[in-house]
Protein backbone atom coordinates (compact mmCIF):
# COMPACT_ATOMS: atom_id res chain seq x y z
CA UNK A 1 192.18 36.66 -43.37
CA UNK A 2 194.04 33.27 -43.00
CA UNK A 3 192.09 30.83 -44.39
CA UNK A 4 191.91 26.94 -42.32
CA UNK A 5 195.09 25.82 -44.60
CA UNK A 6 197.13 29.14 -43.45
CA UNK A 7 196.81 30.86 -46.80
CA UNK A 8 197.20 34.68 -46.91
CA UNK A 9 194.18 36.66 -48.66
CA UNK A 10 195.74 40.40 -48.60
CA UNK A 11 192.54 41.47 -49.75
CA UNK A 12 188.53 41.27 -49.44
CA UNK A 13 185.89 42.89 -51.94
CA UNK A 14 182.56 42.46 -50.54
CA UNK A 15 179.98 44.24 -52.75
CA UNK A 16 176.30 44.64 -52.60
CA UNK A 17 175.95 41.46 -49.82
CA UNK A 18 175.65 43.01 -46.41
CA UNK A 19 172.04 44.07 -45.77
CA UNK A 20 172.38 44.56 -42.26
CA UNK A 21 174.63 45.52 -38.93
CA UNK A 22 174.95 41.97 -38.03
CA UNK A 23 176.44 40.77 -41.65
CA UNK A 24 179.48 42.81 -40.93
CA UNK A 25 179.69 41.95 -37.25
CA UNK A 26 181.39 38.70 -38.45
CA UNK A 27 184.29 40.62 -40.59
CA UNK A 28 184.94 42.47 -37.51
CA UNK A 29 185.40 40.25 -35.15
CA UNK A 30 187.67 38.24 -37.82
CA UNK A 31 189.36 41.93 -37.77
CA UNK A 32 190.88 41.45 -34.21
CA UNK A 33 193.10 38.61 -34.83
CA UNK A 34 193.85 38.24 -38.36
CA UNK A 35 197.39 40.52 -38.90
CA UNK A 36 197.16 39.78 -42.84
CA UNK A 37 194.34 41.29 -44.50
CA UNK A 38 195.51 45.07 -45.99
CA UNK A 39 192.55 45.96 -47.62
CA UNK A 40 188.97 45.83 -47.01
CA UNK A 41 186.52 47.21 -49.64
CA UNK A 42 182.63 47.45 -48.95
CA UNK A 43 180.84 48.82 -52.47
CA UNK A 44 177.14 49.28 -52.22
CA UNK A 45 176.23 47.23 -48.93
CA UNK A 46 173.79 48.71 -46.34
CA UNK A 47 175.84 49.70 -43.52
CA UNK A 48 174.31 51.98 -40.70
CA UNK A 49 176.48 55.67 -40.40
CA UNK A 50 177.45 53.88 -36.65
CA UNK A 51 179.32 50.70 -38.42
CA UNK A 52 180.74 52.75 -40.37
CA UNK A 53 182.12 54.32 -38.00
CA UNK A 54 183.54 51.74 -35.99
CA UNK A 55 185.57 50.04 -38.99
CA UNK A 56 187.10 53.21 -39.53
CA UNK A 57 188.35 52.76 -35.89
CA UNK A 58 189.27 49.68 -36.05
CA UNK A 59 191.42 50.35 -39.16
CA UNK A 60 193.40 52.98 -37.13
CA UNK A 61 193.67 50.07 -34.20
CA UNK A 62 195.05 47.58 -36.84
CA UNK A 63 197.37 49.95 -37.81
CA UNK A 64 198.54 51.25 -34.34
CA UNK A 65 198.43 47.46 -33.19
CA UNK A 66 196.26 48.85 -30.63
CA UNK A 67 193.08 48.23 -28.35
CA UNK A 68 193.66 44.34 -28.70
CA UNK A 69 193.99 44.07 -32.70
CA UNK A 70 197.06 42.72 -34.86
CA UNK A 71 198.77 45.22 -35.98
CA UNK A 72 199.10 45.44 -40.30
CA UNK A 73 200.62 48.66 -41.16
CA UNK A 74 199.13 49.30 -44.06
CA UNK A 75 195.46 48.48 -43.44
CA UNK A 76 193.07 50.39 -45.45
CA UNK A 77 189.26 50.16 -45.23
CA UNK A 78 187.20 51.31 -47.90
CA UNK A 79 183.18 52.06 -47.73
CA UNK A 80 181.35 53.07 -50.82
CA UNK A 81 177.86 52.97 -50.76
């Protein structure tokens, strides 16, 4: 995601801090308009089976451009837990 000064940040590793649905509400809604961000990786946070779900959605969206996300081509999402 773009941070305020316009920097690029291909890449997010968020491990072990997401201990509910609502922690990874905010990534997602950053999700929908940032059209930098390649890879997401979530190691060892508590994420229920249905968010889990939906990010793998929205990865297909941000790479289709689709459903009213940026497109990035190459977006990857990964989900270890």
């Amino acid at each position: 995601m773009a941070t305020s000064e316009g920097s690029i940040i291909p890449k997010i590793m968020v491990n072990n801090n997401i201990t509910d649905d609502s922690g990874i509400q905010i990534i997602i809604d950053g999700l929908k308009t940032n059209n930098t961000l390649q890879i997401l990786n979530l190691y060892n946070n508590q994420l229920s089976d249905n968010m889990k779900s939906q990010l793998k959605v929205i990865q297909q969206y941000k790479r289709d451009g689709s459903n009213g996300y940026q497109q990035v081509n190459e977006m990857y999402t990964h989900i270890i837990t």
